[in-house]
Each structure stands twice: as structure tokens, then as C-alpha cells.
C-alpha atoms as a PDB file:
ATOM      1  CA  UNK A   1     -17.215  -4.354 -10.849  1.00  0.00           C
ATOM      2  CA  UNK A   2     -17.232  -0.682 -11.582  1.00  0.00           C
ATOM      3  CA  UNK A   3     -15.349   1.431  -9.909  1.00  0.00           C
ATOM      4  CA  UNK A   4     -14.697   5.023  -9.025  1.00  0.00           C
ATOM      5  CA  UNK A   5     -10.976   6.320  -8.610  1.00  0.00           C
ATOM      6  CA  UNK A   6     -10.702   9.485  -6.704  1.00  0.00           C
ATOM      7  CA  UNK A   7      -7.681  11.108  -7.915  1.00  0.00           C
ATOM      8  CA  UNK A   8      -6.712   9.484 -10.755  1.00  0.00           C
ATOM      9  CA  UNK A   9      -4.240  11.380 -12.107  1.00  0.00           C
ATOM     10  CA  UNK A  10      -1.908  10.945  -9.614  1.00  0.00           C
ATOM     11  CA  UNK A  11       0.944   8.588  -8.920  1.00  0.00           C
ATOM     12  CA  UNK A  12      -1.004   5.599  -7.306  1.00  0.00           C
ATOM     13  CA  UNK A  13      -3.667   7.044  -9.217  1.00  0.00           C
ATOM     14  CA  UNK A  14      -2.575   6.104 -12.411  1.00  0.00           C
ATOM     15  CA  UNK A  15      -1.359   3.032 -11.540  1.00  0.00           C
ATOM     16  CA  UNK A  16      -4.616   2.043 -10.361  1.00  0.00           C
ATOM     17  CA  UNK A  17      -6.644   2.843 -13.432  1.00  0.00           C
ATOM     18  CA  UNK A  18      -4.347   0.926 -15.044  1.00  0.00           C
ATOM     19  CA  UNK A  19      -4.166  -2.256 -12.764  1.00  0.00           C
ATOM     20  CA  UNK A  20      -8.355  -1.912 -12.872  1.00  0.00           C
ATOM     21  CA  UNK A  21      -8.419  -2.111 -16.594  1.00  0.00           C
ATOM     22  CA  UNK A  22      -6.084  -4.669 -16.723  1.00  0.00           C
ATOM     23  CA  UNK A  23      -7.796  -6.821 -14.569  1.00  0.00           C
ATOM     24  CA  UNK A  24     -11.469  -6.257 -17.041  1.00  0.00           C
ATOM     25  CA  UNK A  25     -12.793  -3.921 -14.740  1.00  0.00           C
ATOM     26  CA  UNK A  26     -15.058  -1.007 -15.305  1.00  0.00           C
ATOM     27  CA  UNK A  27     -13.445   2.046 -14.279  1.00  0.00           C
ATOM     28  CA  UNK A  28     -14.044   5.612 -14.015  1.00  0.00           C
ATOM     29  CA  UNK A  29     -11.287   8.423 -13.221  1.00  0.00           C
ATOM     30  CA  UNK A  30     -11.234  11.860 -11.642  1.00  0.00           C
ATOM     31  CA  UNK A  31      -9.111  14.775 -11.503  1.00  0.00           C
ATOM     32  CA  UNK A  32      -9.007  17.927  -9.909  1.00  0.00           C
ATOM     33  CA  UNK A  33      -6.355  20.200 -11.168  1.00  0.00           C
ATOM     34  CA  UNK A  34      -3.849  17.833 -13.544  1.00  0.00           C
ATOM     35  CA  UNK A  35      -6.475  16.998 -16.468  1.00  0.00           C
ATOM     36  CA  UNK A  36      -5.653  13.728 -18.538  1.00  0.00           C
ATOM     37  CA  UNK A  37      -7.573  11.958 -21.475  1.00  0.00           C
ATOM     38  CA  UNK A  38     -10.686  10.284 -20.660  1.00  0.00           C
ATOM     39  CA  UNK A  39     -10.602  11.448 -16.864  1.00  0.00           C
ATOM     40  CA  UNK A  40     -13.603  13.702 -15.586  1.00  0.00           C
ATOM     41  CA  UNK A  41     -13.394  16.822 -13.425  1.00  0.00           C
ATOM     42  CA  UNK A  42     -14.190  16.259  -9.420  1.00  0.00           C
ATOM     43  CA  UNK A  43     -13.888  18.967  -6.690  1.00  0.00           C
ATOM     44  CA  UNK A  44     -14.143  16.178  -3.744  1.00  0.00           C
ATOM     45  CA  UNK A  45     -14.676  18.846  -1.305  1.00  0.00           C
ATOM     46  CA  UNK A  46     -17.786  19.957  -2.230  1.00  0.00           C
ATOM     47  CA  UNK A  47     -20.788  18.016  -1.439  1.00  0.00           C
ATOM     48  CA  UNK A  48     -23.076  18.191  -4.529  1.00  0.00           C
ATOM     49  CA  UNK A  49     -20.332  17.007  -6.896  1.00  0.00           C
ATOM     50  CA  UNK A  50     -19.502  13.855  -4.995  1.00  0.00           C
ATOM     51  CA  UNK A  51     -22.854  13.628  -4.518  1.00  0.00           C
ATOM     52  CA  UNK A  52     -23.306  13.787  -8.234  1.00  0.00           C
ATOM     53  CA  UNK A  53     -21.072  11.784  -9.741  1.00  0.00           C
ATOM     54  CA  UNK A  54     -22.213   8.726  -7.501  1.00  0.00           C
ATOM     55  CA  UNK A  55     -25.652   9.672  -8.830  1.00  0.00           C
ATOM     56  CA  UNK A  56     -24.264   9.629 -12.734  1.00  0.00           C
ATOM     57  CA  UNK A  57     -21.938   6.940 -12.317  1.00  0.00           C
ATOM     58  CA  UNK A  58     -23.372   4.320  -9.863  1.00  0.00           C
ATOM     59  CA  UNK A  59     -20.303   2.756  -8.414  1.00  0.00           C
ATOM     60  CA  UNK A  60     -19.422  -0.615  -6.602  1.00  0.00           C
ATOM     61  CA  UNK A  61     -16.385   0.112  -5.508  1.00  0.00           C
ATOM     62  CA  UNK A  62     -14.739   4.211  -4.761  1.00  0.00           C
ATOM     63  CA  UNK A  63     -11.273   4.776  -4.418  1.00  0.00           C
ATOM     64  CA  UNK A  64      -9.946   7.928  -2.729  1.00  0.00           C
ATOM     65  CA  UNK A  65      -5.786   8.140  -3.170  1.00  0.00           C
ATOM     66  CA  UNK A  66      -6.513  11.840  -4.119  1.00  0.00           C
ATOM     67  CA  UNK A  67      -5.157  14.042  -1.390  1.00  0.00           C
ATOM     68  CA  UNK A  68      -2.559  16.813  -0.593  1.00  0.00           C
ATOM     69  CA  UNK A  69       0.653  15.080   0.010  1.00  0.00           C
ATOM     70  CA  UNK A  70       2.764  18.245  -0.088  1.00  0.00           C
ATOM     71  CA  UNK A  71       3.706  17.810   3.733  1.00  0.00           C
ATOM     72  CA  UNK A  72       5.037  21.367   3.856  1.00  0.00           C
ATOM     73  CA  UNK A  73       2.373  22.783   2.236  1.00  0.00           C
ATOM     74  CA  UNK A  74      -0.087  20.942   5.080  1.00  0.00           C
ATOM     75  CA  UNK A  75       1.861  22.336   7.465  1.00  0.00           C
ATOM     76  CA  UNK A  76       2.295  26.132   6.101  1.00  0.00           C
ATOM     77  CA  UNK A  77      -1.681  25.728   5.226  1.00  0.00           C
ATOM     78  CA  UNK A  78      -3.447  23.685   7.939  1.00  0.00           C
ATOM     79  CA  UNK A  79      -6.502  24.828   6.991  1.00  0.00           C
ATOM     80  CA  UNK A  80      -6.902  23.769   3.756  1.00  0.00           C
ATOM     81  CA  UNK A  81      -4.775  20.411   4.379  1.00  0.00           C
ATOM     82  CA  UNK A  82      -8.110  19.680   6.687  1.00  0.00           C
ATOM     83  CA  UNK A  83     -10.393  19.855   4.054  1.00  0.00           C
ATOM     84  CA  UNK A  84      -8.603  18.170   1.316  1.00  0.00           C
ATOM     85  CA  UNK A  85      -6.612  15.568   3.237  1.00  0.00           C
ATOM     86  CA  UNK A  86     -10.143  15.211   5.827  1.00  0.00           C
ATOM     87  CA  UNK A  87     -13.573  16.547   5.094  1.00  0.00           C
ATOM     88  CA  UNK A  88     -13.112  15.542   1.615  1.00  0.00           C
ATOM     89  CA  UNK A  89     -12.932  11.645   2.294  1.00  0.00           C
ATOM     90  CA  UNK A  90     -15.572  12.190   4.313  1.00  0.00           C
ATOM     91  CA  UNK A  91     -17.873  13.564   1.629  1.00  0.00           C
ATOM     92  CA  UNK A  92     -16.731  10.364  -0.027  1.00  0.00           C
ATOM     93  CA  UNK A  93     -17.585   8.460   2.358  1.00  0.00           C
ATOM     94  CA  UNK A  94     -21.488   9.762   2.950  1.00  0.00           C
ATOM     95  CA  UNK A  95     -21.793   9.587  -0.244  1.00  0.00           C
ATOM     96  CA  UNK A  96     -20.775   5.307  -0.373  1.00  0.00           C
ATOM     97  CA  UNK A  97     -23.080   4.813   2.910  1.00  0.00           C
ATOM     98  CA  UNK A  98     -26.317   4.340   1.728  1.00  0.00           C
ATOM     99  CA  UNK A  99     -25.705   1.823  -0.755  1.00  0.00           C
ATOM    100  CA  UNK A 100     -22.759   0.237   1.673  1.00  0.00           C
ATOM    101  CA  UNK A 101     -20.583   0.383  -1.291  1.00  0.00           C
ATOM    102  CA  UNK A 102     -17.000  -0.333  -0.406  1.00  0.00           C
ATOM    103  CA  UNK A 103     -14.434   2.542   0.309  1.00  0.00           C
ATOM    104  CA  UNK A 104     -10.916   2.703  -0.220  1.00  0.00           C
ATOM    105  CA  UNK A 105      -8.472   5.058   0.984  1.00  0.00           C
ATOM    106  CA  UNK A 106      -5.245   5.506   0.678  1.00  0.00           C
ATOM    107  CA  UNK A 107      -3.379   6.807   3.856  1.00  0.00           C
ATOM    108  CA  UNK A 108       0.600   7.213   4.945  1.00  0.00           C
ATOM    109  CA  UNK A 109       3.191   5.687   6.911  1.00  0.00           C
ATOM    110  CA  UNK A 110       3.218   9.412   8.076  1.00  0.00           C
ATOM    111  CA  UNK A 111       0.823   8.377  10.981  1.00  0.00           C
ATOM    112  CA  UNK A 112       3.757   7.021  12.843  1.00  0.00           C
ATOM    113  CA  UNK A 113       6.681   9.150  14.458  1.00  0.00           C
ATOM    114  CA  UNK A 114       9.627   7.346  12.890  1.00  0.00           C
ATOM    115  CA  UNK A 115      10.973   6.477  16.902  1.00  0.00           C
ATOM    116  CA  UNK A 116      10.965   2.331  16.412  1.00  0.00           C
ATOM    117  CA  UNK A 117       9.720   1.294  12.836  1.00  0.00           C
ATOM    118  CA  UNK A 118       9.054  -0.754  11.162  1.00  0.00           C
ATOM    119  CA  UNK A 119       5.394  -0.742  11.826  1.00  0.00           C
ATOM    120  CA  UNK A 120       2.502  -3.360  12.163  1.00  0.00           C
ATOM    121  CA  UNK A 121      -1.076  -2.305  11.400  1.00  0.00           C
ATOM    122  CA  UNK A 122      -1.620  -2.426  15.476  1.00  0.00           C
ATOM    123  CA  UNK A 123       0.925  -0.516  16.134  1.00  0.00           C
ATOM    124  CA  UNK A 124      -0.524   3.051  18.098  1.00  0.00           C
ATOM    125  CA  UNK A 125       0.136   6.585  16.133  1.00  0.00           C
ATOM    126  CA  UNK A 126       1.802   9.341  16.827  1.00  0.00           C
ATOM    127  CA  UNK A 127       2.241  11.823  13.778  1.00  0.00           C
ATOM    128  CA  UNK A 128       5.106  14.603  13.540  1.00  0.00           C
ATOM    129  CA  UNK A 129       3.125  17.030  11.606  1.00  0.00           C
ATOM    130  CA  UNK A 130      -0.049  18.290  10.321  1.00  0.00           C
ATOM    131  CA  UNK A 131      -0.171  15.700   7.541  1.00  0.00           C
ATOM    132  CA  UNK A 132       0.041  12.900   9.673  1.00  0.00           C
ATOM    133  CA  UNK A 133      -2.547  14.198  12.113  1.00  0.00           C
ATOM    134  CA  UNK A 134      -5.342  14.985   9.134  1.00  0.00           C
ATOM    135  CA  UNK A 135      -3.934  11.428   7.944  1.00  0.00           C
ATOM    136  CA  UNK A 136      -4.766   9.869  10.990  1.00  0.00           C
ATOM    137  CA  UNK A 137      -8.092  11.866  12.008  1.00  0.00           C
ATOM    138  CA  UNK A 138      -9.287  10.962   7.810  1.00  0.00           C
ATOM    139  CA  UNK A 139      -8.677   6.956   9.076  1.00  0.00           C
ATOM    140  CA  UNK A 140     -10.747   7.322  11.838  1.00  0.00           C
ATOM    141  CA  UNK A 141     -13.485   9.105  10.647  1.00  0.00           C
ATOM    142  CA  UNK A 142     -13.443   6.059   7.896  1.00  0.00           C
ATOM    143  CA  UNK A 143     -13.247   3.486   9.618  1.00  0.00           C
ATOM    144  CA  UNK A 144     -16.089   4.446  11.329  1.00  0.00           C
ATOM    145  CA  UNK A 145     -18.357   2.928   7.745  1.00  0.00           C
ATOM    146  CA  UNK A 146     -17.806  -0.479   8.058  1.00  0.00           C
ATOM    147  CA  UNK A 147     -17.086  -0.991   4.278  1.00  0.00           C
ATOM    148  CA  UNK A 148     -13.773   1.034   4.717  1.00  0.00           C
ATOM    149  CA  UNK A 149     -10.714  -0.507   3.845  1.00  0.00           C
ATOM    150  CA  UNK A 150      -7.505   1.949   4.839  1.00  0.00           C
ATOM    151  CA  UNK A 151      -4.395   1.161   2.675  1.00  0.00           C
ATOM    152  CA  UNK A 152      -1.222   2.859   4.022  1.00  0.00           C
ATOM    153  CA  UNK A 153       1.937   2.526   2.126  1.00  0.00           C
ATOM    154  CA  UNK A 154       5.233   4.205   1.894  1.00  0.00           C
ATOM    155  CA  UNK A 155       7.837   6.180  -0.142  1.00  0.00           C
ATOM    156  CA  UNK A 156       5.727   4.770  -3.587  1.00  0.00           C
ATOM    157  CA  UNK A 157       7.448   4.884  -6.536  1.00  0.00           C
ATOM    158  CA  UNK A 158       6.517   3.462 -10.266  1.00  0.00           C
ATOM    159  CA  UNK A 159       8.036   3.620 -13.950  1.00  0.00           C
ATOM    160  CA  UNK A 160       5.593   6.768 -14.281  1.00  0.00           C
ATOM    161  CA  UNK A 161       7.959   9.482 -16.768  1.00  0.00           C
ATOM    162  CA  UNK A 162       6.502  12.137 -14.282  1.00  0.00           C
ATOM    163  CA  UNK A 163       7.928  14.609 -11.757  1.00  0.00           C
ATOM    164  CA  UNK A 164       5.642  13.323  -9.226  1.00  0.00           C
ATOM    165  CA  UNK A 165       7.552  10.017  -9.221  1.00  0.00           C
ATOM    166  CA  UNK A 166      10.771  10.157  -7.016  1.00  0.00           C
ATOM    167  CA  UNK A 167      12.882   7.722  -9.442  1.00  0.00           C
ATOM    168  CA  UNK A 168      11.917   9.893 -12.026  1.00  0.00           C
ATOM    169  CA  UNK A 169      13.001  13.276 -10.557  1.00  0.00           C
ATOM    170  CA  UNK A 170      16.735  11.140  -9.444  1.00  0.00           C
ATOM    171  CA  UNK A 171      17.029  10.127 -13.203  1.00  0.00           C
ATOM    172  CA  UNK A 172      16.193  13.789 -14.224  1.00  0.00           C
ATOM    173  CA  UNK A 173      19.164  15.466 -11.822  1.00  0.00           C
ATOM    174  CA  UNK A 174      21.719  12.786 -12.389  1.00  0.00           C
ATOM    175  CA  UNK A 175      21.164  13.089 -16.284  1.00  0.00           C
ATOM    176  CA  UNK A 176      21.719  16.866 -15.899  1.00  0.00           C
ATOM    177  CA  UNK A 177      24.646  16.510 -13.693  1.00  0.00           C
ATOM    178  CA  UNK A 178      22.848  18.161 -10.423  1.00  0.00           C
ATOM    179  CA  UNK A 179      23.726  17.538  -6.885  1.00  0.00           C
ATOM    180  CA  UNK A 180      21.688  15.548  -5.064  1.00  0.00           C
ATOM    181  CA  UNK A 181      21.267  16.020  -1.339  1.00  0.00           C
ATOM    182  CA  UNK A 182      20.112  12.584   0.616  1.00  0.00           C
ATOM    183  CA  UNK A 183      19.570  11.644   3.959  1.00  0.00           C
ATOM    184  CA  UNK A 184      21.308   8.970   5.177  1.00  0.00           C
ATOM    185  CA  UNK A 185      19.397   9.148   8.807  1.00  0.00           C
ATOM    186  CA  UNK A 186      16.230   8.360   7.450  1.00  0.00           C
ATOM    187  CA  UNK A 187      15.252   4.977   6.833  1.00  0.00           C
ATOM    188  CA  UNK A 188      11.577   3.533   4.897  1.00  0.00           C
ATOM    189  CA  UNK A 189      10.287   0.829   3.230  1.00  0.00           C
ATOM    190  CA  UNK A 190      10.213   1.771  -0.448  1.00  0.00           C
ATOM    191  CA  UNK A 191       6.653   1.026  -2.191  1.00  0.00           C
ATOM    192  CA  UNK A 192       6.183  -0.216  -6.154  1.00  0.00           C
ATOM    193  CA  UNK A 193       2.712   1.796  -6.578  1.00  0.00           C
ATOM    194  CA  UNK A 194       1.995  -1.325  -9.372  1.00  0.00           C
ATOM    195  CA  UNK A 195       2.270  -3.630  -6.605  1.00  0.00           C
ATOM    196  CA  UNK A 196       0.609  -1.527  -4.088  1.00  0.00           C
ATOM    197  CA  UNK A 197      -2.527  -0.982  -5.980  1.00  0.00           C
ATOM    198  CA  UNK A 198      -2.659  -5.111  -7.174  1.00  0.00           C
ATOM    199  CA  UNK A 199      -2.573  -6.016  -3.878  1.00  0.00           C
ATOM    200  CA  UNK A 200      -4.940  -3.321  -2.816  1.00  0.00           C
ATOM    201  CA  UNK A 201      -7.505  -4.527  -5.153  1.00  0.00           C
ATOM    202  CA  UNK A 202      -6.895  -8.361  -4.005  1.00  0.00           C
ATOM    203  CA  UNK A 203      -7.930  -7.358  -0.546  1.00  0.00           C
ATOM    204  CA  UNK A 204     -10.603  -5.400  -1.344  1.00  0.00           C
ATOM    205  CA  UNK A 205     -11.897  -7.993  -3.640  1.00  0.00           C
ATOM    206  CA  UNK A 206     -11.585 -10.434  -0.842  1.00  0.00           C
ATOM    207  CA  UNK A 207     -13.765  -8.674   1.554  1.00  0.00           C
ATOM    208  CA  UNK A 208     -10.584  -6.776   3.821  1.00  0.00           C
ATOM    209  CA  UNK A 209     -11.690  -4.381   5.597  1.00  0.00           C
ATOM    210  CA  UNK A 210     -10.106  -1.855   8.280  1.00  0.00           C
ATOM    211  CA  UNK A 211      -6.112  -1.059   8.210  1.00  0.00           C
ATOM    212  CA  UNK A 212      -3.761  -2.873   5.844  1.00  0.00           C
ATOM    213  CA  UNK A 213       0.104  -2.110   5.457  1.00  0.00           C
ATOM    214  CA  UNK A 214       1.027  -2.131   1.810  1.00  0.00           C
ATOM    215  CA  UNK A 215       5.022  -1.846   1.610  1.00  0.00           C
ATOM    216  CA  UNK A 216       7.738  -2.904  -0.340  1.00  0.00           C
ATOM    217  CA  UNK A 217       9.958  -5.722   1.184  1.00  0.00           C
ATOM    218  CA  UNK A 218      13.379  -3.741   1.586  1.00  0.00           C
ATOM    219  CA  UNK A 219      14.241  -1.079   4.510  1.00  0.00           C
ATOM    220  CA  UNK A 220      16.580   1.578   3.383  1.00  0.00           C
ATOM    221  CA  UNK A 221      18.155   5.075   3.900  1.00  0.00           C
ATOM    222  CA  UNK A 222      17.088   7.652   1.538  1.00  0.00           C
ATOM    223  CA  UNK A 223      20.515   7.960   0.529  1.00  0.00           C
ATOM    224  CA  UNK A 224      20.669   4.100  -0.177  1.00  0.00           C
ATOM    225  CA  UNK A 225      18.079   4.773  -2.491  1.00  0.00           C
ATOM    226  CA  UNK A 226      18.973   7.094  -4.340  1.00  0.00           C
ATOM    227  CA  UNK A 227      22.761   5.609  -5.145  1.00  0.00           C
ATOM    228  CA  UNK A 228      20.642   2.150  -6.054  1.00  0.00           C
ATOM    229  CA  UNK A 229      18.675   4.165  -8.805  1.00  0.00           C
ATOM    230  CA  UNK A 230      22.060   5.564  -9.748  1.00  0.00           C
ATOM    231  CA  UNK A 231      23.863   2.312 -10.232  1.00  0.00           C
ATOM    232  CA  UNK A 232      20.723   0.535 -11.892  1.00  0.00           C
ATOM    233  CA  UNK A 233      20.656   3.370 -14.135  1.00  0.00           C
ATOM    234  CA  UNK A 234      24.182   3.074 -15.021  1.00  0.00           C
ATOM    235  CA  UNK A 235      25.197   6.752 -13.080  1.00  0.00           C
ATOM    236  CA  UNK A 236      28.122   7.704 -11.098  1.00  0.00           C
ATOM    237  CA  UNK A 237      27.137   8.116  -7.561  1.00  0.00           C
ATOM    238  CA  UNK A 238      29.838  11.219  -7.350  1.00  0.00           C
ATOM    239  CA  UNK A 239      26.949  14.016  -7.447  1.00  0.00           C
ATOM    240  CA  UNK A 240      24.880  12.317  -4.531  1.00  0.00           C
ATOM    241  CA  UNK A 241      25.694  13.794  -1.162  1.00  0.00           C
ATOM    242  CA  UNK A 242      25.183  12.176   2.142  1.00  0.00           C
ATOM    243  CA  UNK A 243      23.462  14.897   4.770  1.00  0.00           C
ATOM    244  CA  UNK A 244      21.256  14.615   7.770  1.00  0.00           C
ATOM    245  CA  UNK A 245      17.424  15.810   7.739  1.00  0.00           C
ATOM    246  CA  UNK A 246      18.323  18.398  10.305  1.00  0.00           C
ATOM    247  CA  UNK A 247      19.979  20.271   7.361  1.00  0.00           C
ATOM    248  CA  UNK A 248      16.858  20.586   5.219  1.00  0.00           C
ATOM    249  CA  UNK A 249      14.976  23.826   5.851  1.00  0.00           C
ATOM    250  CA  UNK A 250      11.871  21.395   6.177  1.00  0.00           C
ATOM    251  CA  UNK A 251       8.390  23.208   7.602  1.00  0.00           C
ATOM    252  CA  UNK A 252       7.301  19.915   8.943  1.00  0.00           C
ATOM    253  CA  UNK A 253       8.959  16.950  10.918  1.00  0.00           C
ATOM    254  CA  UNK A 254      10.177  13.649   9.066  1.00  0.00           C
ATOM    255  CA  UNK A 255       9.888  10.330  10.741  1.00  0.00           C
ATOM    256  CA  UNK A 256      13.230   8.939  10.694  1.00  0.00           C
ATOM    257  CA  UNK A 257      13.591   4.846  11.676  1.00  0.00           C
ATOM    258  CA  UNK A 258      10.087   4.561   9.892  1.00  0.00           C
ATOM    259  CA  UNK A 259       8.653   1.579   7.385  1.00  0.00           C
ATOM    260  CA  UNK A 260       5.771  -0.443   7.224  1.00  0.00           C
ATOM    261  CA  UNK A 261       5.433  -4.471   7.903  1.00  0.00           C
ATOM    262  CA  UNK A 262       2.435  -6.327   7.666  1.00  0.00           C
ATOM    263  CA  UNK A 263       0.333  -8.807  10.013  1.00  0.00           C
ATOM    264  CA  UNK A 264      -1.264  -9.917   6.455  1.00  0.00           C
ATOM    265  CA  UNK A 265       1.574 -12.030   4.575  1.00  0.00           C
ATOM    266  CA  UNK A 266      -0.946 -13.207   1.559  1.00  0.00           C
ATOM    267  CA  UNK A 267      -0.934  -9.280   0.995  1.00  0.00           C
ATOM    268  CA  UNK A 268       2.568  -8.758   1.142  1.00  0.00           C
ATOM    269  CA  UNK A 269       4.625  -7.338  -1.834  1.00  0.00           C
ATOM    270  CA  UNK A 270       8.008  -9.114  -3.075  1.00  0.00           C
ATOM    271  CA  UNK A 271       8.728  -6.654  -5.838  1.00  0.00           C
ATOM    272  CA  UNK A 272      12.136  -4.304  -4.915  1.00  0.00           C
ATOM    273  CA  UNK A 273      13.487  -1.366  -7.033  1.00  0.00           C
ATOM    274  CA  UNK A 274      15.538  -4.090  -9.086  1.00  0.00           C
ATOM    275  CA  UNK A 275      12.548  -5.258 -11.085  1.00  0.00           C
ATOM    276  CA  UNK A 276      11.228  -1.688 -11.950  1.00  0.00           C
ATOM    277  CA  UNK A 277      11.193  -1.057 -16.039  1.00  0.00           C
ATOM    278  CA  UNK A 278      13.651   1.920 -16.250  1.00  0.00           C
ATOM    279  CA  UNK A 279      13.719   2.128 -19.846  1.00  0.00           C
ATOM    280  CA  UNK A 280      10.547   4.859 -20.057  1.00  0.00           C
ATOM    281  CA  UNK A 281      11.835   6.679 -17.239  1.00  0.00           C
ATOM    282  CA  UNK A 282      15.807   6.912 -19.209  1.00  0.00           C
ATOM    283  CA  UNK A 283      14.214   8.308 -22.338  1.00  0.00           C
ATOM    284  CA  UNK A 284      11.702  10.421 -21.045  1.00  0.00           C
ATOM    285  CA  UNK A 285      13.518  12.112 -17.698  1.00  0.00           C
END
């Protein structure tokens, strides 16, 4: 198949373009403002270059994980959170319609409050904040084109040597001997964005459509986390400090008891932090 990745240059992005390729599929990539080798240019909000680059490329398949996932930022700028994180999947989307070619998009355990995770795909949502509610009115508005397939994982993180990645940015301070400052009252279901994406592009190969939970198989704290990456990495956990999310000047609400399970166990992912490659993370962060 040939596909169209929406966002490529991003976390799950990258991983995807590599998963794709790796699995002998054709693949084009976008970006919008982090430019990479052999990825093309793509303003998804405006109409005539979606509309162009399905004309140019002819796609089977369209991935959107592009987005804005600075939740502070969607919730300082609500505005423009609602046409990146909504009317630009929608573009997307009327672009895919005619030719019923299959969508999909990449959403957040955001969508839920955090009250009683972990969360099925049936369970109702209630977002905290403005990037949860564009989250959650994008997946409706998508799910509305039968060919949509809605992928929501949580806390992602890869072997990626990039600031973006969360293990990367722990490596980074605990190399240079900063404080780190990690909840120990929230609580998620750590994603491997390899995984994620593989088993994104089984189901979508498969013909699932509608929501699936993509998450990895552990619950923990944020602080638990971050003191695993330490020890793995061979750190002191000394410079890690235990607070509460109440005492981060945070613009928008955090669920706290969140995390994703699935109704779909031939989708599920066994992969935990343990088997991540840290080796290009250790001589790059």
C-alpha cells in the first residue's frame, strides 16, 4: 500500500515511517515546521494543500498523528488548538472521502478525566482541558467517515535521541546532574511508540475501524518512571524528587488515576520500558 503520514516528523511520526518501510510499504512523509530529509512540506490546515497532495500523491492509506500536543499551549491558545488539533483532521478527512480511503488518527488518553482509569474503548469521556475537548470533538467528527480508525495511546515514548521523547529529556537532566521534579499522584500506562504504530498498522491492515486503545502493559506513577529510566540507565535516583501535580504551575488540568486497557487483546502491546534500546539515547542525550 502507499501511504500518507501526516506529521511525520514527530515522535510517533517517525516511528511510523519507519515501521511502514520496514514492513515494504510505500510511504510518503510530511512536516510542518521541523523539516527532515526526504519529508515534504504540509500546512494541514489549509484546504488546497491537503487537497493537493492527495491529488500528487494518490494515497491508500493517510495517517494524521500530526497535532499540537503542547497541552498548555491549547489551553493559553484555544483558538488555534481548534484548528490544528480539529479542523485540520477534518480537512484530512474530506479530502480521504471520495475515494473511501482509510483514515488514521492518532488521539489521547487525554479524553478521559483521570477519576477511575484504566480505561476501555467504551468507556464515556470527560476531558480536563482544552486538549482533551478538541481531542474528543476531532474523534467524533472522524468517526463520522466510516473508514476512520481512532488510535489513542498514552505517555509514548521510543529510543528517538530527541527532546520530544520523555526518556530522552530524563537521560539529558540526570547526565547533567539536574533535579528532576515527578509526580508521584499521577498514574498512566506508558506507550513504546514502535509498538504503538506496529500494532496500529496490524489493525488497520485488518480492516479495524472506530476506537482502539493502544497502551503499554504496565500502570505507573510518573515518578516510578522516571527512577526506572534512572536505574536502567545506571543513574542515582538522588536528583529525582517526589511532588504532587498541584505544585506545578500547570495552565491546564492533568488526569491523575488515568491509563488505557483494551477490549482488543490480539492488539495489545507486551513491550515495557525494560526492552527499550538505550544505547542511542546514552550517547546522544
Amino acid at each position: 500500500m502507499k501511504h500518507l503520514v501526516i506529521g511525520a516528523s514527530g515522535q510517533v511520526g517517525h516511528a511510523l515511517m519507519k515501521a511502514l518501510d520496514e514492513a515494504g510499504h510505500s510511504v510518503i512523509g510530511t512536516y510542518f515546521s521541523h523539516s527532515e530529509p526526504g519529508l515534504v512540506h504540509l500546512d494541514m490546515t489549509r484546504r488546497d494543500a491537503v487537497e493537493n497532495i492527495f491529488a500528487k500523491e494518490a494515497p491508500e492509506a493517510v495517517w494524521i498523528p500530526g497535532a499540537m500536543p503542547d497541552v498548555d499551549r491549547c489551553e493559553r491558545e484555544p483558538a488555534f488548538s481548534h484548528q490544528v488539533n480539529v479542523e485540520a483532521p477534518q480537512l484530512v478527512m474530506a479530502a480521504a472521502r471520495p475515494a473511501s480511503i482509510p483514515l488514521v488518527y492518532f488521539s489521547t488518553d487525554y479524553v478521559f478525566d483521570g477519576v477511575d482509569g484504566p480505561y476501555l474503548e467504551s468507556a464515556p469521556v470527560h476531558p480536563l482541558q482544552v486538549y482533551g475537548q478538541h481531542k474528543v470533538e476531532a474523534e467524533t467528527a472522524l468517526l463520522a467517515y466510516p473508514q476512520t480508525l481512532v488510535v489513542r495511546p498514552a505517555w509514548i515514548y521510543s529510543d528517538e535521541p530527541n527532546p520530544r521523547n520523555f526518556v530522552y529529556r530524563v537521560l539529558s537532566d540526570l547526565k547533567e546532574g539536574r533535579p528532576i521534579k515527578s509526580a508521584v499522584d499521577q498514574i498512566n500506562t506508558p506507550t513504546p511508540a514502535g509498538a504503538l504504530v506496529r500494532n496500529a498498522l496490524q489493525a488497520l491492515i485488518e480492516g479495524h475501524r472506530g476506537v482502539l486503545h493502544l497502551a503499554g502493559p504496565e500502570r505507573l506513577t510518573r515518578l516510578a518512571l522516571v527512577e526506572r529510566i534512572a536505574r536502567m540507565a545506571g543513574f542515582s535516583t538522588d536528583s529525582i524528587q517526589s511532588i504532587s501535580v498541584g505544585d506545578l504551575p500547570l495552565p491546564a488540568k492533568r488526569p491523575l488515576k488515568g491509563g488505557l486497557i483494551s477490549s482488543y487483546a490480539r492488539y495489545g502491546i507486551s513491550e515495557r520500558l525494560e526492552d527499550l534500546n538505550l544505547t542511542p539515547l546514552l550517547t546522544t542525550s
